[in-house]
Protein backbone atom coordinates (compact mmCIF):
# COMPACT_ATOMS: atom_id res chain seq x y z
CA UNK A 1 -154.01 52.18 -12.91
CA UNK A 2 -150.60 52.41 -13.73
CA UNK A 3 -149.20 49.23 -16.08
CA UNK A 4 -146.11 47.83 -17.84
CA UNK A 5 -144.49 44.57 -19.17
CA UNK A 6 -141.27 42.86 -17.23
CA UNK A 7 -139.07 39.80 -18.52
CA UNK A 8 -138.12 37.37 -15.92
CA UNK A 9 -134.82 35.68 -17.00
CA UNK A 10 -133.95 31.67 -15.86
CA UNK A 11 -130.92 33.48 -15.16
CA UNK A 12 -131.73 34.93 -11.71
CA UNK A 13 -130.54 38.44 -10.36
CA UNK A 14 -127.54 38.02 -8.19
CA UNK A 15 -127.54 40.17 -4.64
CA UNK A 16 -125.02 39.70 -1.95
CA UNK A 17 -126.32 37.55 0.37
CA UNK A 18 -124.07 35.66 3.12
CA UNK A 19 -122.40 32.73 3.70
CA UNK A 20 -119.93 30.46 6.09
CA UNK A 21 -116.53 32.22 5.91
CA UNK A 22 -114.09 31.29 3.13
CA UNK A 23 -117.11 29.16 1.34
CA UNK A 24 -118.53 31.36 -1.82
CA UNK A 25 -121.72 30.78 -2.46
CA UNK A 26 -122.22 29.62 -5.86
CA UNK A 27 -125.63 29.64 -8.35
CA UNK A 28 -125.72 27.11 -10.58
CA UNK A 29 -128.51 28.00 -13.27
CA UNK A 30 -128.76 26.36 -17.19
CA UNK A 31 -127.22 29.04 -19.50
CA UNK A 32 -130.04 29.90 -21.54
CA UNK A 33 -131.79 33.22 -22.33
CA UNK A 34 -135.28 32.00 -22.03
CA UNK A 35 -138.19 34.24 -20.29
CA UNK A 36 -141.34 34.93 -19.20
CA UNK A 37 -143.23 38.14 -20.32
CA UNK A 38 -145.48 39.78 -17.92
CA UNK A 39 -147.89 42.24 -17.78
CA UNK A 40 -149.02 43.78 -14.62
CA UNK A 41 -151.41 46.79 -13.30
CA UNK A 42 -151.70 48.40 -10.13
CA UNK A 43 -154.32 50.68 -8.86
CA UNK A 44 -153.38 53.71 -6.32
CA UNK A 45 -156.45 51.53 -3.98
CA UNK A 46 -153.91 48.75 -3.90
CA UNK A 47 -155.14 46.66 -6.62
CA UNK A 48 -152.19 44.05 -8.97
CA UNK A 49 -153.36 42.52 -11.86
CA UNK A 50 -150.66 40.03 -13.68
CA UNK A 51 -150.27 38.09 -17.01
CA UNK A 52 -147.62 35.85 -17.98
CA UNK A 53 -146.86 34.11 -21.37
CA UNK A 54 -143.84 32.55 -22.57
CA UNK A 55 -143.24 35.20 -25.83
CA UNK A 56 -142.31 38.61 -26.09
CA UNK A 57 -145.53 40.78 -25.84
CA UNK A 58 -147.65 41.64 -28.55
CA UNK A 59 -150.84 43.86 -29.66
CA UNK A 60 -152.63 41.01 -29.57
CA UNK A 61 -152.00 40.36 -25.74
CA UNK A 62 -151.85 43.49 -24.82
CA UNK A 63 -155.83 43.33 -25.85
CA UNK A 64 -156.10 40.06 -24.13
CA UNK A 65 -154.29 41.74 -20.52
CA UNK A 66 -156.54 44.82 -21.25
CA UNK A 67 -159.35 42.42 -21.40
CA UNK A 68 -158.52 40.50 -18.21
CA UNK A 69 -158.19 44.26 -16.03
CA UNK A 70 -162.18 45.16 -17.17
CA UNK A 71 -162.87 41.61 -15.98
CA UNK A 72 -161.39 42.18 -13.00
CA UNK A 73 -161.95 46.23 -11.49
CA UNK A 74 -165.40 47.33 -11.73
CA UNK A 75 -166.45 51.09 -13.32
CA UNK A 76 -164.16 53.57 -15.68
CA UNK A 77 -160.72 52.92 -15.52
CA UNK A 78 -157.69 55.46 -16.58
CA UNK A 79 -154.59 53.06 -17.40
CA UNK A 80 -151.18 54.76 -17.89
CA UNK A 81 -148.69 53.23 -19.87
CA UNK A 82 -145.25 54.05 -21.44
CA UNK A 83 -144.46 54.67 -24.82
CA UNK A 84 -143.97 50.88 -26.19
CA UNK A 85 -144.64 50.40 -30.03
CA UNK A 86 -147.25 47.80 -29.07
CA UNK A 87 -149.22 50.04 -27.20
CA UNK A 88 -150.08 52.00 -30.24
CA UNK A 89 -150.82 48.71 -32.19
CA UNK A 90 -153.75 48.01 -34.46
CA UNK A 91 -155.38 45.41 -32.52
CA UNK A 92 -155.37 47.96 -29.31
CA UNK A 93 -156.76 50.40 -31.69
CA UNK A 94 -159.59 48.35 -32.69
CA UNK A 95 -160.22 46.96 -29.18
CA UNK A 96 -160.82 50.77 -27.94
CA UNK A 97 -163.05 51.18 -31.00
CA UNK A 98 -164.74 47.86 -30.69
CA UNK A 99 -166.58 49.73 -27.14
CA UNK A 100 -163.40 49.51 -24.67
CA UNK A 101 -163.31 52.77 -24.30
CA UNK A 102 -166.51 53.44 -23.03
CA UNK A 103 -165.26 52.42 -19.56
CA UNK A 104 -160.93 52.57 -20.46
CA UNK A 105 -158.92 55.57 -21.20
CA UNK A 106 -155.17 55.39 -21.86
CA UNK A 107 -152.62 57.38 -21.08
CA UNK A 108 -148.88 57.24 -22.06
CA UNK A 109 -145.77 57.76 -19.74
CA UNK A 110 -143.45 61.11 -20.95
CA UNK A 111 -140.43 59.24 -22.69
CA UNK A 112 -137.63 57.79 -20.44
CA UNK A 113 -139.95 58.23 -17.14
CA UNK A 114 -139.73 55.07 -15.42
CA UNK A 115 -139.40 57.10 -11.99
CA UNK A 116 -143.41 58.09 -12.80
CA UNK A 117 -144.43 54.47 -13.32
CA UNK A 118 -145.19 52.39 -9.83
CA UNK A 119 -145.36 49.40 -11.70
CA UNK A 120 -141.45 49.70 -12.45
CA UNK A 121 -141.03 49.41 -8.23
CA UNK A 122 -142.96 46.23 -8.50
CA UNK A 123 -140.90 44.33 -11.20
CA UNK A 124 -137.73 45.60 -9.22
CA UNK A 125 -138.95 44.35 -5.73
CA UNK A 126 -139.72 40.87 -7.54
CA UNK A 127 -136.73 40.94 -9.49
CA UNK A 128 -134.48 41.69 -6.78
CA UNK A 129 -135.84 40.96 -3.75
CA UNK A 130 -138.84 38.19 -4.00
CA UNK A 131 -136.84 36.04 -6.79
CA UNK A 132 -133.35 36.89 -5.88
CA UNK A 133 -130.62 34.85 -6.28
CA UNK A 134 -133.35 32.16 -7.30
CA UNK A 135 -132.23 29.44 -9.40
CA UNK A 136 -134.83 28.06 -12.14
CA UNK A 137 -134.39 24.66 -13.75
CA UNK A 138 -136.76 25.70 -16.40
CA UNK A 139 -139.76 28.30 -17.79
CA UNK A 140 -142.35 25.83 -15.36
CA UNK A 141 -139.99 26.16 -12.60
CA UNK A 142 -139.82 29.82 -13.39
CA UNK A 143 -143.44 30.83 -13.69
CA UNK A 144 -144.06 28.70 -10.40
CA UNK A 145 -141.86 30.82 -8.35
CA UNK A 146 -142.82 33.73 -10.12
CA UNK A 147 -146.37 32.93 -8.93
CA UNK A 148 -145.67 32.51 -5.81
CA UNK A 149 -143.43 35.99 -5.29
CA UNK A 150 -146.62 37.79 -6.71
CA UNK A 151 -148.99 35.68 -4.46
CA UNK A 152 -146.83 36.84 -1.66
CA UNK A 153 -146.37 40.55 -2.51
CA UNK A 154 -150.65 40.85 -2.52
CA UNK A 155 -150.40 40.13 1.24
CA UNK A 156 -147.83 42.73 1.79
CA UNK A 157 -149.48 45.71 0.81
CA UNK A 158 -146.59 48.05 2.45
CA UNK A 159 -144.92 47.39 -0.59
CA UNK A 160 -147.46 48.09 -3.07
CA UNK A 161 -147.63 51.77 -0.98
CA UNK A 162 -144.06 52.40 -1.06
CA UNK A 163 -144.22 51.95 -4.44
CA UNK A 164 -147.02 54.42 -5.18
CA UNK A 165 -145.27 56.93 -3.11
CA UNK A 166 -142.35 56.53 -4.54
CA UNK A 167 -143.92 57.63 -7.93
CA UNK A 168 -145.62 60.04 -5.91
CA UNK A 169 -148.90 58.52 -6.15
CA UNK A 170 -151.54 59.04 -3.39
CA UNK A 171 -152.62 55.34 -1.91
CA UNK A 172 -156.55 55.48 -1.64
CA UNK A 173 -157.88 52.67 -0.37
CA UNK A 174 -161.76 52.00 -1.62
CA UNK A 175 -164.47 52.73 0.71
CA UNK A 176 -167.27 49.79 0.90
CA UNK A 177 -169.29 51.74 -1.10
CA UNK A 178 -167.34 51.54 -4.06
């Protein structure tokens, strides 16, 4: 599994989009800098895991996200990660000692790799396709939609490919024996 952490901003990501001639479209959004943090994982069989909170992410819910991915994909699992402080935190420390790492190895990203990291095409397609030009009243408003752009990339699992190959990641899909 490949895995990193995205902000989603009320302030939404502007694309060109069209409109009537001589009429500008304009977004109208509450000038604020508040945001969700989210964690997500994908598999190369296809698999995306998410986590939102409303802080910026920490040790401890890094544990909690790791927690929530052994809950969710059955057998050994290698996750790769890049090189965030929090990665290397005491409280994932102790969770690996604690008997995580009899089924979870982690691996971490060579610095300033994003290219390697699928997970990076994911927040991009959300950012920028999914939630663009998206106008949030607040962080409820936010997470809704948010919800509903992941619920909607699951069922397009062209995307989730592209990604992987773009990273150069062979998609295997699971067998019904595993």
């Amino acid at each position: 599994m490949f895995a990193d952490e995205a902000g989603f901003k009320l302030l939404s990501g502007v694309v060109a989009t069209y409109a009537p001639v001589g009429h500008t479209p304009v977004l109208r959004v509450p000038l604020t800098y508040d945001r969700l943090s989210t964690m997500g994982a994908i598999s190369n069989a296809g698999h995306f895991l998410t986590w939102m909170q409303d802080r910026p992410v920490k040790g401890p819910d890094l544990v909690r996200f790791l927690k929530h991915v052994l809950a969710h994909i059955p057998g050994k699992i290698v996750l790769v990660w890049d090189g965030l402080p929090a990665h290397r935190s005491q409280p994932v420390k102790d969770f690996l000692a604690s008997g995580a790492a009899k089924r979870l190895t982690l691996l971490q990203l060579p610095a300033y790799a994003p290219e390697l990291n699928p997970q990076e095409g994911i927040w991009r397609y959300l950012k920028y396709v999914e939630l663009a030009n998206v106008c949030c009243r607040d962080l409820a408003h936010l997470r809704l939609c948010l919800r509903q752009a992941i619920q909607r990339l699951r069922y397009r699992l062209y995307v989730i490919i592209g990604c992987l190959h773009h990273a150069h990641v062979k998609f295997r899909p699971l067998s019904r024996d595993e």
